[in-house]
C-alpha atoms as a PDB file:
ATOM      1  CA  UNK A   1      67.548 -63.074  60.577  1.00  0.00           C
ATOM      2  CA  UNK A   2      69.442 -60.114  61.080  1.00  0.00           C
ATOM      3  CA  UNK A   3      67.925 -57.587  58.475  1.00  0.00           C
ATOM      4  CA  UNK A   4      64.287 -56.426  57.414  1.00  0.00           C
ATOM      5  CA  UNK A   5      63.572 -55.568  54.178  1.00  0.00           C
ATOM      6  CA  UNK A   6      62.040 -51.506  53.755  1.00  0.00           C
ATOM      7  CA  UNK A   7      60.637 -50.459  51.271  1.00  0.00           C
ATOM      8  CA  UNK A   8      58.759 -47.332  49.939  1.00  0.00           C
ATOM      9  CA  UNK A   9      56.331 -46.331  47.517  1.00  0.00           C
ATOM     10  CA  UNK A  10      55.558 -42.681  46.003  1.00  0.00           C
ATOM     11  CA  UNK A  11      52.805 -42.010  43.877  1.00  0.00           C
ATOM     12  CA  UNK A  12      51.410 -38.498  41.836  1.00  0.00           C
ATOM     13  CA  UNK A  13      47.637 -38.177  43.125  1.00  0.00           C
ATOM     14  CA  UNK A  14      45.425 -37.338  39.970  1.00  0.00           C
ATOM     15  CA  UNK A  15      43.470 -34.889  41.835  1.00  0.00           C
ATOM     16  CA  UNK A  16      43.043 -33.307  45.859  1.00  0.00           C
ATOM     17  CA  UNK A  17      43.320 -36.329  48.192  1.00  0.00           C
ATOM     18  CA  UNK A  18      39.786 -34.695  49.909  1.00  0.00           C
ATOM     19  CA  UNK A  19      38.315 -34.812  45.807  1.00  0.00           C
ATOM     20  CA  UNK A  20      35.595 -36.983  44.412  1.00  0.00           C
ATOM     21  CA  UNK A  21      38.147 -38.574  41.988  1.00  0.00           C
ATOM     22  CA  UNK A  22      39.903 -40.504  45.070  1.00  0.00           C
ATOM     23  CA  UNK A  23      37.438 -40.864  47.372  1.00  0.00           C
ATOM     24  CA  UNK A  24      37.141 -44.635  46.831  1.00  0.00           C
ATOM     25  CA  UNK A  25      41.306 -44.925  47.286  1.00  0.00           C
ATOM     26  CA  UNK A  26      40.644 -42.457  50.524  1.00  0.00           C
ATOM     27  CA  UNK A  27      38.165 -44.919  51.970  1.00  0.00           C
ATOM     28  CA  UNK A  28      40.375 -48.464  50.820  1.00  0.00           C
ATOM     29  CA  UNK A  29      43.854 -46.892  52.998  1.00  0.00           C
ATOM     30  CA  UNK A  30      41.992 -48.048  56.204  1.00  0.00           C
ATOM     31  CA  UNK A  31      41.641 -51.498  55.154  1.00  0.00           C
ATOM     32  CA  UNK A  32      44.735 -51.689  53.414  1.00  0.00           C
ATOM     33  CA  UNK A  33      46.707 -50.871  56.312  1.00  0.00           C
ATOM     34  CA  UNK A  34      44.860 -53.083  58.389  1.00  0.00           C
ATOM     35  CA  UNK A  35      45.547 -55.663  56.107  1.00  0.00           C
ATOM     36  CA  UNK A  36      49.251 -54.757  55.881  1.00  0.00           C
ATOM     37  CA  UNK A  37      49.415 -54.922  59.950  1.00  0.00           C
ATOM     38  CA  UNK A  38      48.075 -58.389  59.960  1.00  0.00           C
ATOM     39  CA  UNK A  39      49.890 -59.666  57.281  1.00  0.00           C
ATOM     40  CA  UNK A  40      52.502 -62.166  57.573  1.00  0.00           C
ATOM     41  CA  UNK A  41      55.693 -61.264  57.910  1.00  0.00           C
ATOM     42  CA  UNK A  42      54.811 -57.299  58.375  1.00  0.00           C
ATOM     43  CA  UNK A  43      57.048 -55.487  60.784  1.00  0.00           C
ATOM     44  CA  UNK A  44      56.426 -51.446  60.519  1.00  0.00           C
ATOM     45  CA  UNK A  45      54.886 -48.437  59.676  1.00  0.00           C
ATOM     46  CA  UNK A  46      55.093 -45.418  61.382  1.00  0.00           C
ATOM     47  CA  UNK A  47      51.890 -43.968  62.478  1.00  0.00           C
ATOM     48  CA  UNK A  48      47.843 -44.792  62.824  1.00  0.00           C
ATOM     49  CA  UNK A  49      47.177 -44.681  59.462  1.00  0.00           C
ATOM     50  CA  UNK A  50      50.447 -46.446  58.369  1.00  0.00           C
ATOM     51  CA  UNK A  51      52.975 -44.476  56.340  1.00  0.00           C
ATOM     52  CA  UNK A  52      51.119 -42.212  54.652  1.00  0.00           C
ATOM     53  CA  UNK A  53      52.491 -38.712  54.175  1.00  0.00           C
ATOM     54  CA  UNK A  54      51.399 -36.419  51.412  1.00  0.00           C
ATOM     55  CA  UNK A  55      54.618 -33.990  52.023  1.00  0.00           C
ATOM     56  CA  UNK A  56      57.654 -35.917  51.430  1.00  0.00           C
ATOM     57  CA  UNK A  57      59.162 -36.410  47.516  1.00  0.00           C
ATOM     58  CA  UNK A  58      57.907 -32.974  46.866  1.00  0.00           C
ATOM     59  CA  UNK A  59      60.330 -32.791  43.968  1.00  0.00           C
ATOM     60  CA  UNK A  60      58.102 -35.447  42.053  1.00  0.00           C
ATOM     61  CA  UNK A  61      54.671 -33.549  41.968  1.00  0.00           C
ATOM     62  CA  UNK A  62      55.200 -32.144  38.665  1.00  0.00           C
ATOM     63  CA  UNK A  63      51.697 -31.734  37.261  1.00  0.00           C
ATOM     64  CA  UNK A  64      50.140 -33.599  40.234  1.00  0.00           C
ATOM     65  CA  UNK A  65      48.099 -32.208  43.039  1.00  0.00           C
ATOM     66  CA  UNK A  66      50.396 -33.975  45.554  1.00  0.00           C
ATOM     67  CA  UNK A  67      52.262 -37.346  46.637  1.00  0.00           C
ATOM     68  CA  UNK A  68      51.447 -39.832  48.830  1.00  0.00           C
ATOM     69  CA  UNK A  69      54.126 -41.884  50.309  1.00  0.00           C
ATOM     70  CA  UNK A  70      53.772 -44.983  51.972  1.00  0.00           C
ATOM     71  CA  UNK A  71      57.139 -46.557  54.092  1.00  0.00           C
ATOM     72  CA  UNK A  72      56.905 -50.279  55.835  1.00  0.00           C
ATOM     73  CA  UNK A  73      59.212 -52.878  57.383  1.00  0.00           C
ATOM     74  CA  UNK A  74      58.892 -56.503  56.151  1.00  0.00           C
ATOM     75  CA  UNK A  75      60.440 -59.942  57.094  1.00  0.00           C
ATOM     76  CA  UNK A  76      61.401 -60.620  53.324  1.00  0.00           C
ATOM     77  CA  UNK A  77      61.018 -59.420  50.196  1.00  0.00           C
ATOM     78  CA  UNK A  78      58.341 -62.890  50.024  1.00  0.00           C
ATOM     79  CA  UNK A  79      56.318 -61.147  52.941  1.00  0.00           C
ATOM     80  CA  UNK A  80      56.079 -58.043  50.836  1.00  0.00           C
ATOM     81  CA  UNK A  81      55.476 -59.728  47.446  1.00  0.00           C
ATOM     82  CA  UNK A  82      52.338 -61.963  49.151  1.00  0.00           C
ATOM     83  CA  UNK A  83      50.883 -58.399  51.145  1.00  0.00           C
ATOM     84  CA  UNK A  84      50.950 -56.355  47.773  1.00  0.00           C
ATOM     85  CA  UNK A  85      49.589 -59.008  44.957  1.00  0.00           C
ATOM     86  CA  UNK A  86      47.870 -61.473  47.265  1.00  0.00           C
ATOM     87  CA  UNK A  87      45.454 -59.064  50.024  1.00  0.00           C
ATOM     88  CA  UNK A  88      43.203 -56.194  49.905  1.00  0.00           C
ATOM     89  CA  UNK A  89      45.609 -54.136  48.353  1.00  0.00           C
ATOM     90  CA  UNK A  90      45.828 -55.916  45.243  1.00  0.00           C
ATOM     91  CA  UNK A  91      42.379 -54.518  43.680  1.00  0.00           C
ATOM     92  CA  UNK A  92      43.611 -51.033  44.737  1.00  0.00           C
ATOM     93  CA  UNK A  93      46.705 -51.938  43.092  1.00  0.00           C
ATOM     94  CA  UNK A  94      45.000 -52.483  39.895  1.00  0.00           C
ATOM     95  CA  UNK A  95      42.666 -49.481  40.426  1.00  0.00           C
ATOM     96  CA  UNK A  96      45.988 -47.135  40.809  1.00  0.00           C
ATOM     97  CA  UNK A  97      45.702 -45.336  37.124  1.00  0.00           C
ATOM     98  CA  UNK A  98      42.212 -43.924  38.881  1.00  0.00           C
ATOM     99  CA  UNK A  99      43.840 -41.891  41.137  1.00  0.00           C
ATOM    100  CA  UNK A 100      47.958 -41.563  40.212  1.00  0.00           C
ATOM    101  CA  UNK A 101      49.673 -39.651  37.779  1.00  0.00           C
ATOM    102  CA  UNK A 102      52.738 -41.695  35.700  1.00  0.00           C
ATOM    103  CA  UNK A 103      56.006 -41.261  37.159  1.00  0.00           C
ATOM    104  CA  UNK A 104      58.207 -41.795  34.628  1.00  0.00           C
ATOM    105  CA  UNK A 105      61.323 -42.530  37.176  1.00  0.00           C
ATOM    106  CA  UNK A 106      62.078 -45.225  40.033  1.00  0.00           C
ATOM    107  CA  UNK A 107      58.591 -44.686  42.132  1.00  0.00           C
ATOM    108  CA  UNK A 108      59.325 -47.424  44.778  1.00  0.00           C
ATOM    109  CA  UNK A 109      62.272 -49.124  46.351  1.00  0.00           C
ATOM    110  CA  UNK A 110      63.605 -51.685  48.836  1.00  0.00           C
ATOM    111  CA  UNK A 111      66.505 -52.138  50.950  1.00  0.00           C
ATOM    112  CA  UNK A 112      67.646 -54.057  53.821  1.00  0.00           C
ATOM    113  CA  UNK A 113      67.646 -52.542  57.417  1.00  0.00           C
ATOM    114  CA  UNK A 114      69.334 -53.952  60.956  1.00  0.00           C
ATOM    115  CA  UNK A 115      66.308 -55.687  62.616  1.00  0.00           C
ATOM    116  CA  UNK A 116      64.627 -53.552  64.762  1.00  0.00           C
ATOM    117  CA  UNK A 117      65.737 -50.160  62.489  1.00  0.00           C
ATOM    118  CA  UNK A 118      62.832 -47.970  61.831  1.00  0.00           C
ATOM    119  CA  UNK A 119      63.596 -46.179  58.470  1.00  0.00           C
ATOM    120  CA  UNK A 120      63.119 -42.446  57.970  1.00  0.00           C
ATOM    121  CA  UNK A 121      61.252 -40.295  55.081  1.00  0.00           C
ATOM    122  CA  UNK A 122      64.398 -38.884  54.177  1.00  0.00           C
ATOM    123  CA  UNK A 123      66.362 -42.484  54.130  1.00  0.00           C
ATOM    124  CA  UNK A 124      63.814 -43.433  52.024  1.00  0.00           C
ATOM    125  CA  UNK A 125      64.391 -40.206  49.534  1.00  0.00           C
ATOM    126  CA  UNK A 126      67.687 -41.647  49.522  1.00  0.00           C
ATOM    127  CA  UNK A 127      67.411 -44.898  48.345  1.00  0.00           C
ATOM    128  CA  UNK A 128      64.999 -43.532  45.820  1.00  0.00           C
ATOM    129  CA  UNK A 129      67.367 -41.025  44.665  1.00  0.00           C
ATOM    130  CA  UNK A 130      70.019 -43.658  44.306  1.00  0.00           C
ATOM    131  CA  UNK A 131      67.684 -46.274  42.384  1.00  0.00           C
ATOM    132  CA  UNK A 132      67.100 -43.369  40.009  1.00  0.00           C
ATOM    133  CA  UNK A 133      70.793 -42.904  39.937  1.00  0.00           C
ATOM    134  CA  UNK A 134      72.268 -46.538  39.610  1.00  0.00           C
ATOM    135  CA  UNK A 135      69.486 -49.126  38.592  1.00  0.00           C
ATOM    136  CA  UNK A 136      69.089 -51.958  41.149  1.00  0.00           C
ATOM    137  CA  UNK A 137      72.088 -52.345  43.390  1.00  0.00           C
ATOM    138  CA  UNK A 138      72.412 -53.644  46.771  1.00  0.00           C
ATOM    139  CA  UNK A 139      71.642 -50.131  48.166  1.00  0.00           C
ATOM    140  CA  UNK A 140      68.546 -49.986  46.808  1.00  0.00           C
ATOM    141  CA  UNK A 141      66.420 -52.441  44.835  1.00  0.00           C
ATOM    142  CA  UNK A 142      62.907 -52.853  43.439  1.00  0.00           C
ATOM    143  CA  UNK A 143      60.482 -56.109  44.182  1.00  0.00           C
ATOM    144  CA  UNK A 144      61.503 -57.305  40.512  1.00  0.00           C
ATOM    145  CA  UNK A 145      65.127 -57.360  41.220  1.00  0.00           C
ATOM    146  CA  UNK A 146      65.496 -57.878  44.533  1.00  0.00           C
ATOM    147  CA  UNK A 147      68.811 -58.533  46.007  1.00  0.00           C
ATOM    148  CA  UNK A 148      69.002 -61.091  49.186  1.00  0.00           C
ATOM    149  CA  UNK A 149      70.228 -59.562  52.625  1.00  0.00           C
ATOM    150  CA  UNK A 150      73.158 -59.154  53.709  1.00  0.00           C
ATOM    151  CA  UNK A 151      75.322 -61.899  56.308  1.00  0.00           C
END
């Protein structure tokens, strides 16, 4: 296999990440993370607590009280699909209208890296940007419309 599949999520927080209103998503990033680092087929994410950054996408905080971004590396696009639905992050999944604000755009996207290419916050603004821009293309792509790696 010579590509990885990134991907990155953005989401509007509700209310202060240190507020009452998220303090049950606060506690579940832990687990989550450590759930994402022992799935199968995880690769990445930069830092101790995974990918989270509440600075990045500033553009989309609109009438939120920040974003949170999360950025990974995955095997394929089925390693992804089985972490997010099928772990501990699927009941936070579920619990997301809690603690997010709509966005009405693109809010996540995927695309292939070289193996062994650690993606960037602003590559990842990119590839948002351009799913915004384009739909689905082989630059960038969502989970529901994913397009296979390249040769």
């Amino acid at each position: 296999m010579t590509h990885h599949l990134a991907q990155v999520n953005i989401s509007r927080l509700a209310a202060p990440i240190d507020s009452a209103q998220l303090a049950d998503f606060v506690s579940a990033l832990r687990p989550i993370n450590r759930a994402a680092n022992l799935a199968t087929g995880f690769i990445w994410q930069p830092g101790e607590e995974g990918a989270i950054t509440l600075d990045a996408f500033a553009d989309d905080v609109g009438d939120g009280a920040g974003i949170v971004t999360n950025l990974s590396v995955w095997r394929d696009v089925e390693s992804l699909k089985a972490y997010v639905y099928g772990t501990a992050h699927g009941p936070v999944l579920r619990r997301r209208r809690e603690w997010f604000l709509p966005i009405a755009e693109a809010y996540a996207a995927c695309w292939w890296v070289p193996r062994g290419h650690r993606p960037t916050v602003v590559e990842a603004q990119d590839r948002v940007a351009r799913l915004r821009a384009d739909g689905p293309t082989a630059y960038a792509f969502t989970l529901k419309d994913p397009v296979p790696p390249p040769d």
